[in-house]
N, C-alpha and C. Protein backbone atom coordinates (compact mmCIF):
# COMPACT_ATOMS: atom_id res chain seq x y z
N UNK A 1 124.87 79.87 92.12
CA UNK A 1 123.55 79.25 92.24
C UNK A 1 122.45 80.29 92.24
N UNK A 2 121.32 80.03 92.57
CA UNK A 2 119.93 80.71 92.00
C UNK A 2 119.48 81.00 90.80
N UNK A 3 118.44 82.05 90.53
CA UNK A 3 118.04 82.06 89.39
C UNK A 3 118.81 83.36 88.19
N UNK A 4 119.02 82.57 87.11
CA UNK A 4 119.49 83.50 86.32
C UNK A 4 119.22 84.95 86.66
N UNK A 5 119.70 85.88 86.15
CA UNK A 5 119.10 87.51 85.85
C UNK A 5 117.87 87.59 84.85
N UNK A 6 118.14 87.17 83.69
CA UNK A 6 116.97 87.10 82.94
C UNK A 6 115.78 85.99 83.22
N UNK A 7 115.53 85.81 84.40
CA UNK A 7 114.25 84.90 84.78
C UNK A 7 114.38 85.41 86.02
N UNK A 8 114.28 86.53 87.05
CA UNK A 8 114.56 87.28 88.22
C UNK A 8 113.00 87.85 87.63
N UNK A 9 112.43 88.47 86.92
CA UNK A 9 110.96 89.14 87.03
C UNK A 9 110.26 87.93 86.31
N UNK A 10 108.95 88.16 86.54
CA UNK A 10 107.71 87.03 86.12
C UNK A 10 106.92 87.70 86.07
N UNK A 11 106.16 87.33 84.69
CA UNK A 11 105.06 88.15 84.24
C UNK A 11 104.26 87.28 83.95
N UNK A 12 102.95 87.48 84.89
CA UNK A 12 101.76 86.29 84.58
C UNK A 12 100.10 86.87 84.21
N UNK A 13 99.76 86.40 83.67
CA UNK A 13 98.01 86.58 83.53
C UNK A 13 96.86 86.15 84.37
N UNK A 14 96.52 86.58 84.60
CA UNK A 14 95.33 86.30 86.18
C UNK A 14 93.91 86.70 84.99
N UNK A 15 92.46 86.10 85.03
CA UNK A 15 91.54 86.20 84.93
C UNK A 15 90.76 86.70 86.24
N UNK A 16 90.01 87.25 86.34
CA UNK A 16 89.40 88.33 87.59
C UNK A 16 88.33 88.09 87.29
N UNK A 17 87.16 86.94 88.22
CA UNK A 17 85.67 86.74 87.79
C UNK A 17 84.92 87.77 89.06
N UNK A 18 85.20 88.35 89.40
CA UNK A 18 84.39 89.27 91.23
C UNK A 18 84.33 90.68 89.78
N UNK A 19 83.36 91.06 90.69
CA UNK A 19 82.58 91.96 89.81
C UNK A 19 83.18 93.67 90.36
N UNK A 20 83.36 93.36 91.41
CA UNK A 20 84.30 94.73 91.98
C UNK A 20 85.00 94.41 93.42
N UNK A 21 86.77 94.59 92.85
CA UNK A 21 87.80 94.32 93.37
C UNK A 21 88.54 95.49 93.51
N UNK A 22 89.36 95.76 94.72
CA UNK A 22 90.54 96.56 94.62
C UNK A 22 91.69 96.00 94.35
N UNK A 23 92.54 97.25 93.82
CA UNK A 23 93.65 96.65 93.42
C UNK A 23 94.55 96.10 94.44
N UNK A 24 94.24 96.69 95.79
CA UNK A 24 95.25 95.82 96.81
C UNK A 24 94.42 94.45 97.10
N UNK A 25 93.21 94.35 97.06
CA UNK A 25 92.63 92.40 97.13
C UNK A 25 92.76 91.81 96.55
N UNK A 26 93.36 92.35 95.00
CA UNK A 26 93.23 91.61 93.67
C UNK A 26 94.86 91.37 94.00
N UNK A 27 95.81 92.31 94.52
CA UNK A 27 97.05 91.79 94.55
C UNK A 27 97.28 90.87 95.89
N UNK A 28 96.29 91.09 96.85
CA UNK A 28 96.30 90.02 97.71
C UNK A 28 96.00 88.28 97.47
N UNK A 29 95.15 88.19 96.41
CA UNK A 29 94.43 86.99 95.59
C UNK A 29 95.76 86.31 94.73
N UNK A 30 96.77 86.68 94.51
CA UNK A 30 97.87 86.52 94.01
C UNK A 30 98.78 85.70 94.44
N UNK A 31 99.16 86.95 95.72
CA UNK A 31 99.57 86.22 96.71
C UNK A 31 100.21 87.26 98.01
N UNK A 32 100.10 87.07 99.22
CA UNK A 32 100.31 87.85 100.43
C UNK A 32 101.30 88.47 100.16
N UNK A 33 102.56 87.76 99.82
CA UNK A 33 103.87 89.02 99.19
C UNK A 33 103.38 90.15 98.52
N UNK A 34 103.04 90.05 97.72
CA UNK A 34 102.44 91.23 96.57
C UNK A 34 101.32 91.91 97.37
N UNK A 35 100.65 91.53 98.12
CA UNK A 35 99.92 92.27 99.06
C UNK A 35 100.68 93.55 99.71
N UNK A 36 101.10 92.67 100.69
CA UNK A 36 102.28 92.98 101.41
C UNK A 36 102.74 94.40 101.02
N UNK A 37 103.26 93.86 99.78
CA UNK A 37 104.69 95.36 99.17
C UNK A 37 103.93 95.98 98.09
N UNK A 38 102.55 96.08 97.99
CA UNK A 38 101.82 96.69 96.54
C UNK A 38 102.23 98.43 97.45
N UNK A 39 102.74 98.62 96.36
CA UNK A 39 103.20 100.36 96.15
C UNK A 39 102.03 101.13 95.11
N UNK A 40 101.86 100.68 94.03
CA UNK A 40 100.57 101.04 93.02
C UNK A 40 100.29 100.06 91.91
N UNK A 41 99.21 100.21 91.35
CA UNK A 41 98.80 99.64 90.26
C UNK A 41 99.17 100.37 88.64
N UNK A 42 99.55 100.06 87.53
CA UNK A 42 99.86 100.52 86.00
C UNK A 42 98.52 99.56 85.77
N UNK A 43 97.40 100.45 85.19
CA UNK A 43 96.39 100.22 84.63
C UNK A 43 96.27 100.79 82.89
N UNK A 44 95.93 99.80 82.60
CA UNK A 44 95.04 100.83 81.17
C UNK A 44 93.92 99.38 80.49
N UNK A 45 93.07 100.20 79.59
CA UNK A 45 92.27 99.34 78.95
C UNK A 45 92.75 98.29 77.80
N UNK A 46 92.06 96.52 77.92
CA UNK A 46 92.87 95.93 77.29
C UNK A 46 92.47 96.36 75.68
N UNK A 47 91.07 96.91 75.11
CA UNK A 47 91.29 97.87 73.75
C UNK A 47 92.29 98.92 73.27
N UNK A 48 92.29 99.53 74.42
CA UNK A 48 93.52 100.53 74.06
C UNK A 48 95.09 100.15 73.82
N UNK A 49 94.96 99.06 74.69
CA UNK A 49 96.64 98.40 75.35
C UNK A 49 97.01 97.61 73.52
N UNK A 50 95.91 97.09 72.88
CA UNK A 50 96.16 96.16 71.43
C UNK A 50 96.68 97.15 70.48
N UNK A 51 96.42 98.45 70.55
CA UNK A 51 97.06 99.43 69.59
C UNK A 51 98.59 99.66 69.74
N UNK A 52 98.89 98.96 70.37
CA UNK A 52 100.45 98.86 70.38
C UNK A 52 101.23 97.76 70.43
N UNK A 53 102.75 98.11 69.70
CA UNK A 53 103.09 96.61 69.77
C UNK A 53 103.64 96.06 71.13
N UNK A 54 103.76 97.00 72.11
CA UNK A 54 104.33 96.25 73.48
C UNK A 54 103.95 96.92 74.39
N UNK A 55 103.92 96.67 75.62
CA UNK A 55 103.40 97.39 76.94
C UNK A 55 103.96 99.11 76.88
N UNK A 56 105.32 98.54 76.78
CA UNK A 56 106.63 99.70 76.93
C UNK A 56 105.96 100.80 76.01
N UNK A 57 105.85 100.14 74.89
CA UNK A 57 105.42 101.32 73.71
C UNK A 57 103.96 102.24 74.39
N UNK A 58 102.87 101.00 75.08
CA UNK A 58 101.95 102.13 75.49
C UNK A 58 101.90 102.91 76.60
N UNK A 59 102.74 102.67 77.77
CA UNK A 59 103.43 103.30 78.53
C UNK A 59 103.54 104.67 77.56
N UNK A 60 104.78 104.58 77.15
CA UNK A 60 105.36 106.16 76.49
C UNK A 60 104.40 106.76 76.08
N UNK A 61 103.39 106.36 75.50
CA UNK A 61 102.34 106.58 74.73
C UNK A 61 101.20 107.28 75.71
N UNK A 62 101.48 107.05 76.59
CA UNK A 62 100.53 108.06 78.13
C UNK A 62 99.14 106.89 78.16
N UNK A 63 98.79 105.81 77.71
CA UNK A 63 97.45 105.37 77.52
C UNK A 63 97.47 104.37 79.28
N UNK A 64 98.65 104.16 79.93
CA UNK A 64 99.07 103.36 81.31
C UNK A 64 98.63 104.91 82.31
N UNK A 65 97.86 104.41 82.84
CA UNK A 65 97.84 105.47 84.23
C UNK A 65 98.50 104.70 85.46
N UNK A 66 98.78 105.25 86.82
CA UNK A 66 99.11 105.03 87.74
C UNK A 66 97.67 104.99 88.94
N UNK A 67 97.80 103.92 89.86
CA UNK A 67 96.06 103.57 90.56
C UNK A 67 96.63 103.18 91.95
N UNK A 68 96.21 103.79 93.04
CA UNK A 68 96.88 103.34 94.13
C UNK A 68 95.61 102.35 94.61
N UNK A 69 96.15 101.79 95.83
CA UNK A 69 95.23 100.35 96.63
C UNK A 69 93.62 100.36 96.65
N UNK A 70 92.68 101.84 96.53
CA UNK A 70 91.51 101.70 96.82
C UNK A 70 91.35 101.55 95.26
N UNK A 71 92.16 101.51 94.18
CA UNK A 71 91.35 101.53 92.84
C UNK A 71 90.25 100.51 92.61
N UNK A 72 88.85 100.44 92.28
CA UNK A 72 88.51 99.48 91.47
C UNK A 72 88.37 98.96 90.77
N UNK A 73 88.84 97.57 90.17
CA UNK A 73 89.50 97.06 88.70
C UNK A 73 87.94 96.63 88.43
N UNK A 74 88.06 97.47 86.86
CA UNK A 74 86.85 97.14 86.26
C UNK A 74 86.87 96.28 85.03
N UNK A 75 85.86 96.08 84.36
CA UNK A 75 86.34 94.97 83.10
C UNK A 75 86.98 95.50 82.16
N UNK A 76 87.73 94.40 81.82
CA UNK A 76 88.91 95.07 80.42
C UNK A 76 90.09 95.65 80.98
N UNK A 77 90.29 95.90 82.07
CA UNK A 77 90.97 96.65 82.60
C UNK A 77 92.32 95.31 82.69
N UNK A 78 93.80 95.85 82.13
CA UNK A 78 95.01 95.05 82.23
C UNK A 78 95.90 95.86 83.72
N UNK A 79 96.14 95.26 84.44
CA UNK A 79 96.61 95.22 85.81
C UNK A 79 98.14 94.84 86.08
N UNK A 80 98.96 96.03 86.24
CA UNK A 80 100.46 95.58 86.13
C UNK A 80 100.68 95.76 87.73
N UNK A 81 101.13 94.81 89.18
CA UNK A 81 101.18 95.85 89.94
C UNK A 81 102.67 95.57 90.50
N UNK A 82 102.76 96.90 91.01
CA UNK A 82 104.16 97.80 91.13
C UNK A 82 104.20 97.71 92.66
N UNK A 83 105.40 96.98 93.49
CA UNK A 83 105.33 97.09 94.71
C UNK A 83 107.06 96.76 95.40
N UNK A 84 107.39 96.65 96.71
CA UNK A 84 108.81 96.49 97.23
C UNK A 84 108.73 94.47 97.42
N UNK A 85 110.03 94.24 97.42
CA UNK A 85 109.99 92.77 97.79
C UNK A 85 109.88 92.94 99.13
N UNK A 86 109.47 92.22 100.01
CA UNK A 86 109.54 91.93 101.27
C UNK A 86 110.39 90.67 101.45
C-alpha cells in the first residue's frame, strides 16, 4: 500500500503576487512542512531557465544558484526549494 515510487516527489507551480518575499515565507505560504524542513532555495531566472531543455540540463549548466532562508525572491525568479521531511 501507499504511494507508488514514481509519484513519491511533486513538483508544483506557485504564482508569487507580494512584491518582496523570503524564501523561507514563500516556503512557509506553501505549506508549514516545507517551512519547517527548508534547508535552501535552487534559484535561477525564468529567461535564463527557457534556454534549456530541462531543469537538470540548467543545473549542469551553472545558471541554478543555491539561496538560503533570508533570500529575496524577486520577479522572474523560478524557486525550487530543497529541505528535510519532517
Amino acid at each position: 500500500p501507499g504511494v507508488p515510487a514514481e509519484r513519491t516527489q511533486t513538483t508544483k507551480m506557485h504564482v508569487l503576487r507580494s512584491n518582496e518575499i523570503s524564501a523561507l515565507d514563500f516556503a512557509g505560504k506553501l505549506r508549514k512542512e516545507i517551512r519547517d524542513g527548508f534547508m535552501f532555495a535552487e534559484v535561477t531566472n525564468c529567461f535564463d531557465l527557457v534556454q534549456f531543455e530541462s531543469y537538470g540540463e540548467a543545473k549542469d549548466a551553472g545558471i541554478v544558484r543555491m539561496e538560503g532562508k533570508e533570500y529575496v525572491i524577486r520577479d522572474g525568479d523560478v524557486v525550487f526549494i530543497n529541505g528535510n521531511k519532517k
